[in-house]
C-alpha atoms as a PDB file:
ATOM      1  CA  UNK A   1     -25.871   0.784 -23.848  1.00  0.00           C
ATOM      2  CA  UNK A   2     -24.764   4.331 -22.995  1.00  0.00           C
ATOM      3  CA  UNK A   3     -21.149   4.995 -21.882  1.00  0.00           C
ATOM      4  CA  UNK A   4     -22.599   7.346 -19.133  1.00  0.00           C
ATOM      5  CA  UNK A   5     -24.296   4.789 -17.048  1.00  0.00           C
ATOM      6  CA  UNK A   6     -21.121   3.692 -15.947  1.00  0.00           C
ATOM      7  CA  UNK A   7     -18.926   6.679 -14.742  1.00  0.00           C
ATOM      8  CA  UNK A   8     -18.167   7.102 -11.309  1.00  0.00           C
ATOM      9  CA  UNK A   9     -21.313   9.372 -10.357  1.00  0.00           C
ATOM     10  CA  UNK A  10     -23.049   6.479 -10.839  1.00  0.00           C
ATOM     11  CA  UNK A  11     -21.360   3.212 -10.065  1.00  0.00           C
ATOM     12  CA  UNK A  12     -20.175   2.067  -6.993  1.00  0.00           C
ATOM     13  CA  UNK A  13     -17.297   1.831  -8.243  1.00  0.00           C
ATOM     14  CA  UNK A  14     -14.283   3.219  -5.391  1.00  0.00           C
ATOM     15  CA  UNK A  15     -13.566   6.465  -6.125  1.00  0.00           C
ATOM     16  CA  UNK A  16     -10.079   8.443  -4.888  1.00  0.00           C
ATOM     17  CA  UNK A  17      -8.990  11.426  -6.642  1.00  0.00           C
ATOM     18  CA  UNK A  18      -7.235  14.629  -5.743  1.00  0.00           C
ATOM     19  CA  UNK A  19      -8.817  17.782  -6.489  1.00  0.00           C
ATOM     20  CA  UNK A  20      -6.415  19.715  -5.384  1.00  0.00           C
ATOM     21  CA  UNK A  21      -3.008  19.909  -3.623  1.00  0.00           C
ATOM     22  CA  UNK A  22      -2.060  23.566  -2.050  1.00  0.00           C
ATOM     23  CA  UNK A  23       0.127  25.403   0.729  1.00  0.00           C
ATOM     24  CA  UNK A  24      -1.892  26.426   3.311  1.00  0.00           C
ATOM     25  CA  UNK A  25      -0.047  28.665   5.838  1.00  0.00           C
ATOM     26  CA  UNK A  26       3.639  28.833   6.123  1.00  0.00           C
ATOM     27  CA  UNK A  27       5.217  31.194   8.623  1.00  0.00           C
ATOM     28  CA  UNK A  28       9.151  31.444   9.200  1.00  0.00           C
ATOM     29  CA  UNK A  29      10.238  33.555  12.287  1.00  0.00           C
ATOM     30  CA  UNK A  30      13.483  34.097  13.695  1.00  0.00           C
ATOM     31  CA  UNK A  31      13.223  35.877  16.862  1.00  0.00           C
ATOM     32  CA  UNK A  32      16.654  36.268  18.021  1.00  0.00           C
ATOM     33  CA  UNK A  33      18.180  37.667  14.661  1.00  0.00           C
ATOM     34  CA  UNK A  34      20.613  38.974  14.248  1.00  0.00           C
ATOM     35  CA  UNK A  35      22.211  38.052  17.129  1.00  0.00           C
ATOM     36  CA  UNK A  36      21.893  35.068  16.908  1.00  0.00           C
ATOM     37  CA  UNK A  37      23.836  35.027  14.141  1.00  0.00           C
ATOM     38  CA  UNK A  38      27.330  35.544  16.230  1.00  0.00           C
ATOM     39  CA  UNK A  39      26.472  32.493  18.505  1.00  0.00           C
ATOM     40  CA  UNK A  40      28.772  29.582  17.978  1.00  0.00           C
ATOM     41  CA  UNK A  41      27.644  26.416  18.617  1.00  0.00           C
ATOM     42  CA  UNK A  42      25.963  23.242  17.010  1.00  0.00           C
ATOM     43  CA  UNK A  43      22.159  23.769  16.436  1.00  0.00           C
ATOM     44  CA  UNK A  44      19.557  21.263  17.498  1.00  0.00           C
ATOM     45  CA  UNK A  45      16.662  20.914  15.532  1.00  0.00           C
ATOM     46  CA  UNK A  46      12.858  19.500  16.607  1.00  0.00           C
ATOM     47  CA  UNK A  47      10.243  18.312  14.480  1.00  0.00           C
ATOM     48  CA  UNK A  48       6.229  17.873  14.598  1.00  0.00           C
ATOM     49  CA  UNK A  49       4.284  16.405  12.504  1.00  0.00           C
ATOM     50  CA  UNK A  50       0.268  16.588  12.876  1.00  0.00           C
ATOM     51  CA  UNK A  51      -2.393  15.868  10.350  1.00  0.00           C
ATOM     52  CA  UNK A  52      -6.037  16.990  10.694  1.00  0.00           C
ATOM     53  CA  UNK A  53      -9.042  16.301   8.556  1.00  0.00           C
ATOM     54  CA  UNK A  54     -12.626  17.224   7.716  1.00  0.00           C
ATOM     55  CA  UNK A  55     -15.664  16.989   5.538  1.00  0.00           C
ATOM     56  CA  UNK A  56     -16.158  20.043   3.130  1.00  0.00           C
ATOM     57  CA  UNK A  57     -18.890  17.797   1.729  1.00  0.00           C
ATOM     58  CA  UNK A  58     -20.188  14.664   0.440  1.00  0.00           C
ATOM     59  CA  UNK A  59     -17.657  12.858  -0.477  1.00  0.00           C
ATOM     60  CA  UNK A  60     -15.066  15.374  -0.888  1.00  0.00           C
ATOM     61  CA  UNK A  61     -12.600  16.037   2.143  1.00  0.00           C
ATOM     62  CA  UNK A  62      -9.769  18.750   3.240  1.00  0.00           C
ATOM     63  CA  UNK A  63      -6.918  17.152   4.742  1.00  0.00           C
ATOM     64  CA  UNK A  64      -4.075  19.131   5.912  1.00  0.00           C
ATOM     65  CA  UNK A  65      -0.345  18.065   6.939  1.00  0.00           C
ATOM     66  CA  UNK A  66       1.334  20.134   9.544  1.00  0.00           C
ATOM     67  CA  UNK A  67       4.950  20.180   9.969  1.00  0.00           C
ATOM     68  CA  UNK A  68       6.671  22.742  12.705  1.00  0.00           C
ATOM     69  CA  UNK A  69      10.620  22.606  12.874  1.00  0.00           C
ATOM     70  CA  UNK A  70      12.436  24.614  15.641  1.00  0.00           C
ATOM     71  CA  UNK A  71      16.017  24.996  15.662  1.00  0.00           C
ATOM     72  CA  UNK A  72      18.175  25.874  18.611  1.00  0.00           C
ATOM     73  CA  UNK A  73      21.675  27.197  19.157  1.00  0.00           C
ATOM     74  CA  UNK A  74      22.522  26.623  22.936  1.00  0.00           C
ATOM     75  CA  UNK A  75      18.965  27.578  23.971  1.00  0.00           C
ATOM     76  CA  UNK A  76      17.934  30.396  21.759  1.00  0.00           C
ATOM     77  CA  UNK A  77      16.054  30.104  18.905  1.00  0.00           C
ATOM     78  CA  UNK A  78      17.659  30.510  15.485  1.00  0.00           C
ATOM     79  CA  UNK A  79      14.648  29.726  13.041  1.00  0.00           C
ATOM     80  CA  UNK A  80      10.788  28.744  13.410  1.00  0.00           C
ATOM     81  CA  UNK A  81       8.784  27.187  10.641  1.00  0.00           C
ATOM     82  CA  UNK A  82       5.067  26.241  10.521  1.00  0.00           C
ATOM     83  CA  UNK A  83       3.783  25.090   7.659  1.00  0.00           C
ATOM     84  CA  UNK A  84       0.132  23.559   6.846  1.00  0.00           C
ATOM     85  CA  UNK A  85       0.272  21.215   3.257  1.00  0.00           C
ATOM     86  CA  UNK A  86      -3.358  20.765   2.218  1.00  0.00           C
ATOM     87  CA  UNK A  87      -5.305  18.538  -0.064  1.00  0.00           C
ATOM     88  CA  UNK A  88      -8.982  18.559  -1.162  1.00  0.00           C
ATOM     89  CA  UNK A  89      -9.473  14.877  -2.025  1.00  0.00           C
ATOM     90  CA  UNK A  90     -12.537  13.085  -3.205  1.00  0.00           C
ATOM     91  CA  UNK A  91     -13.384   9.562  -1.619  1.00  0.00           C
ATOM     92  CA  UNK A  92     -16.289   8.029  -2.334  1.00  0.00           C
ATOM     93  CA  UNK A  93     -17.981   4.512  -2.124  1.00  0.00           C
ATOM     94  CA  UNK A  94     -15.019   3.339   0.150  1.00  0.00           C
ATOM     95  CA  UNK A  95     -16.778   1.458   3.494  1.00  0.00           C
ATOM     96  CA  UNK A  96     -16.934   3.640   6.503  1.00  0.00           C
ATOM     97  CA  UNK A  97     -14.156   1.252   8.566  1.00  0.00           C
ATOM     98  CA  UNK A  98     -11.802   2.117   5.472  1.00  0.00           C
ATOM     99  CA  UNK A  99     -12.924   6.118   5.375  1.00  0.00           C
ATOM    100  CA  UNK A 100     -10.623   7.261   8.674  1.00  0.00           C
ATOM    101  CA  UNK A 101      -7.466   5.046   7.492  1.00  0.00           C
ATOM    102  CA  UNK A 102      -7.602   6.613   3.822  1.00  0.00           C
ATOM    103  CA  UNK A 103      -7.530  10.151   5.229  1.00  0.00           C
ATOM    104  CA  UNK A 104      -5.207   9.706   8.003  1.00  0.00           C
ATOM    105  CA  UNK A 105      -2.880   7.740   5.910  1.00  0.00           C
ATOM    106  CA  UNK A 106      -3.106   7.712   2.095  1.00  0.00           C
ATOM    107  CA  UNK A 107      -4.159  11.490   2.175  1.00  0.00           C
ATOM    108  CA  UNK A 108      -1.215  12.608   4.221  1.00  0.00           C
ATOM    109  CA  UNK A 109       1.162  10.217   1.978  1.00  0.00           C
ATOM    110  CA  UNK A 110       0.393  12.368  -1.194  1.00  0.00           C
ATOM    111  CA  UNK A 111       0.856  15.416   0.563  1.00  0.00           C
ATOM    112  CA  UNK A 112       4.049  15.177   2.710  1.00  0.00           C
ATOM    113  CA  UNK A 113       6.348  15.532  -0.246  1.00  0.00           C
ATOM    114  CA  UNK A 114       4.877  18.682  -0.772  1.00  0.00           C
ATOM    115  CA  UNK A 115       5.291  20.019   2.818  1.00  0.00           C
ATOM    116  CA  UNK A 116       9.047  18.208   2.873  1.00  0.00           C
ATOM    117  CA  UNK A 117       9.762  20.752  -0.422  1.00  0.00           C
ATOM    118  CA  UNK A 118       8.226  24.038   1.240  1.00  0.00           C
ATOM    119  CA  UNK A 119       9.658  23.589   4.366  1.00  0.00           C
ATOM    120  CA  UNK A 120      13.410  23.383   2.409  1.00  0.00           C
ATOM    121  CA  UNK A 121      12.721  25.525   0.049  1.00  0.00           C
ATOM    122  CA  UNK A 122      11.529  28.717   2.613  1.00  0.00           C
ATOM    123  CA  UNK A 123      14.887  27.624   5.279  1.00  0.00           C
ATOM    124  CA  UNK A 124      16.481  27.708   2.406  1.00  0.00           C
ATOM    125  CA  UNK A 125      15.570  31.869   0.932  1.00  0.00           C
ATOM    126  CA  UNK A 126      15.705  32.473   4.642  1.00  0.00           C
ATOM    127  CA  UNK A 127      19.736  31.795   4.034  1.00  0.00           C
ATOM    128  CA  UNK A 128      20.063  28.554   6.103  1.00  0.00           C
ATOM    129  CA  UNK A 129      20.847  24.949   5.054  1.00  0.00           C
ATOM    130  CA  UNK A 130      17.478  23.877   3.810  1.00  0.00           C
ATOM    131  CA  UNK A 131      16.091  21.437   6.364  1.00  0.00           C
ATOM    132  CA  UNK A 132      15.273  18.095   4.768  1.00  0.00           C
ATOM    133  CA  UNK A 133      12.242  16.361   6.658  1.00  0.00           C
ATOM    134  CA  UNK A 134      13.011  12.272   7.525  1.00  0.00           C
ATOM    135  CA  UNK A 135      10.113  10.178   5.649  1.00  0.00           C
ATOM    136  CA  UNK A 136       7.047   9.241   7.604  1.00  0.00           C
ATOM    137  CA  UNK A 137       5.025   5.738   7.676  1.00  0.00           C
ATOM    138  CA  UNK A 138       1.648   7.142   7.926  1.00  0.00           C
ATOM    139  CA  UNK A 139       0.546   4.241   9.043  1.00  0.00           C
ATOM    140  CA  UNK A 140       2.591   3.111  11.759  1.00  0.00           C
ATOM    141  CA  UNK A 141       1.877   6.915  12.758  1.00  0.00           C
ATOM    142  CA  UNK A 142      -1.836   6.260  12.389  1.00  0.00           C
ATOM    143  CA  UNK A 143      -1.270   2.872  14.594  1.00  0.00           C
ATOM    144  CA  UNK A 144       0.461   4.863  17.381  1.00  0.00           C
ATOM    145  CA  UNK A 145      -2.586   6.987  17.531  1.00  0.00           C
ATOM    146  CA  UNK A 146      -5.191   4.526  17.606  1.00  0.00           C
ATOM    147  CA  UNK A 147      -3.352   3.126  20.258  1.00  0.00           C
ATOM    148  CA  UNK A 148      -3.235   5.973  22.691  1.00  0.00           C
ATOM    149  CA  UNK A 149      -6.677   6.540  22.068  1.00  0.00           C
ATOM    150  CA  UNK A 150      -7.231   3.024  23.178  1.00  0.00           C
ATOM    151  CA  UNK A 151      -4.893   3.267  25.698  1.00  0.00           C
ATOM    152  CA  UNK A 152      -7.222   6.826  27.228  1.00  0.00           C
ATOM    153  CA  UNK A 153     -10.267   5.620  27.110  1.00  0.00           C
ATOM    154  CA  UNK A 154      -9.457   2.507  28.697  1.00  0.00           C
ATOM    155  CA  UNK A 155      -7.770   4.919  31.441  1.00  0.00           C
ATOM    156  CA  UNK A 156     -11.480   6.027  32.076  1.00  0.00           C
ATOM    157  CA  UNK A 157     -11.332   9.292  29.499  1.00  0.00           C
ATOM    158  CA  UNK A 158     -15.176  10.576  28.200  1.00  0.00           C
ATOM    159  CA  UNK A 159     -15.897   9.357  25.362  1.00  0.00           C
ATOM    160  CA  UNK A 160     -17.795   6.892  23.637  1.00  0.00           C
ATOM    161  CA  UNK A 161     -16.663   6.382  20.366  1.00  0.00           C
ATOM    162  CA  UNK A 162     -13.211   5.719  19.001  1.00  0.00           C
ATOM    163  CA  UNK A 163     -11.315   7.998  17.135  1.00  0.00           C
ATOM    164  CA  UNK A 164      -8.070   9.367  15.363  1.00  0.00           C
ATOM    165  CA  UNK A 165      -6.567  12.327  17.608  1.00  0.00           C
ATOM    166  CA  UNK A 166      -5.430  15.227  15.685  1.00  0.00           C
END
């Protein structure tokens, strides 16, 4: 018995694998430099975190982590980031109900770390104290959504089918 009738192209065996792991877009801007610089004050700093997802083909999927921080000093802004952590991931033989869940939650769990480090990293070269992004439970995140979604269409929004915001 050949070896080759049971790889992966051929079994159904579940298949998960990253292809790839890569920055992107990343954008700092700080709009009110260098003035800002003489402000005094304590800085406040917001956070977003989005994910969005797609089909490049069978089987194989882009899924991209965006994180935006803006920081404040009284209400000007010191620094802007953007950045967009992507993945090309391939997922196959996993059952439909278990597709949406693996790339809104498994996906976005290999690639936060990444998007945690850039984001640091570029406040940091941009001569700030790097910016250290809180850990995120993808699924409770993924939850939240499903429930506002819910929670829309049940308020009488279009739509038919069901699914993950982004």
């Amino acid at each position: 018995m050949s070896d080759q009738a049971n790889t992966p192209e051929t079994s159904n065996e579940p298949v998960f694998q990253i292809q790839r792991v890569y920055l992107k877009d990343v954008s700092l801007e700080q709009p009110n430099a260098p003035q800002i610089f003489l402000t005094q004050g304590e800085p406040t700093v917001q956070i977003q975190i989005d994910i969005q997802f797609g089909q490049l083909q069978d089987g194989v999927y882009e899924v991209t982590v965006i994180g935006e921080v803006t920081t404040r000093v009284e209400d000007k802004v010191l620094f802007l980031v953007e950045a967009k952590q992507s993945g090309i991931f391939e997922i196959k033989n996993i059952p439909q109900e278990q597709l949406e869940p693996m790339l809104a939650i498994a996906c976005p769990t290999v690639l936060y770390p990444y998007l945690r480090s850039n984001i640091a990293d570029l406040v940091g070269r941009a001569g700030f104290q790097p910016i250290h992004l809180a850990e995120v439970n993808f699924h409770v995140l993924y939850e939240q959504r499903l429930a506002q979604a819910a929670a829309a269409q049940a308020a009488g929004k279009d739509g038919s089918e069901t699914s993950l915001p982004n």
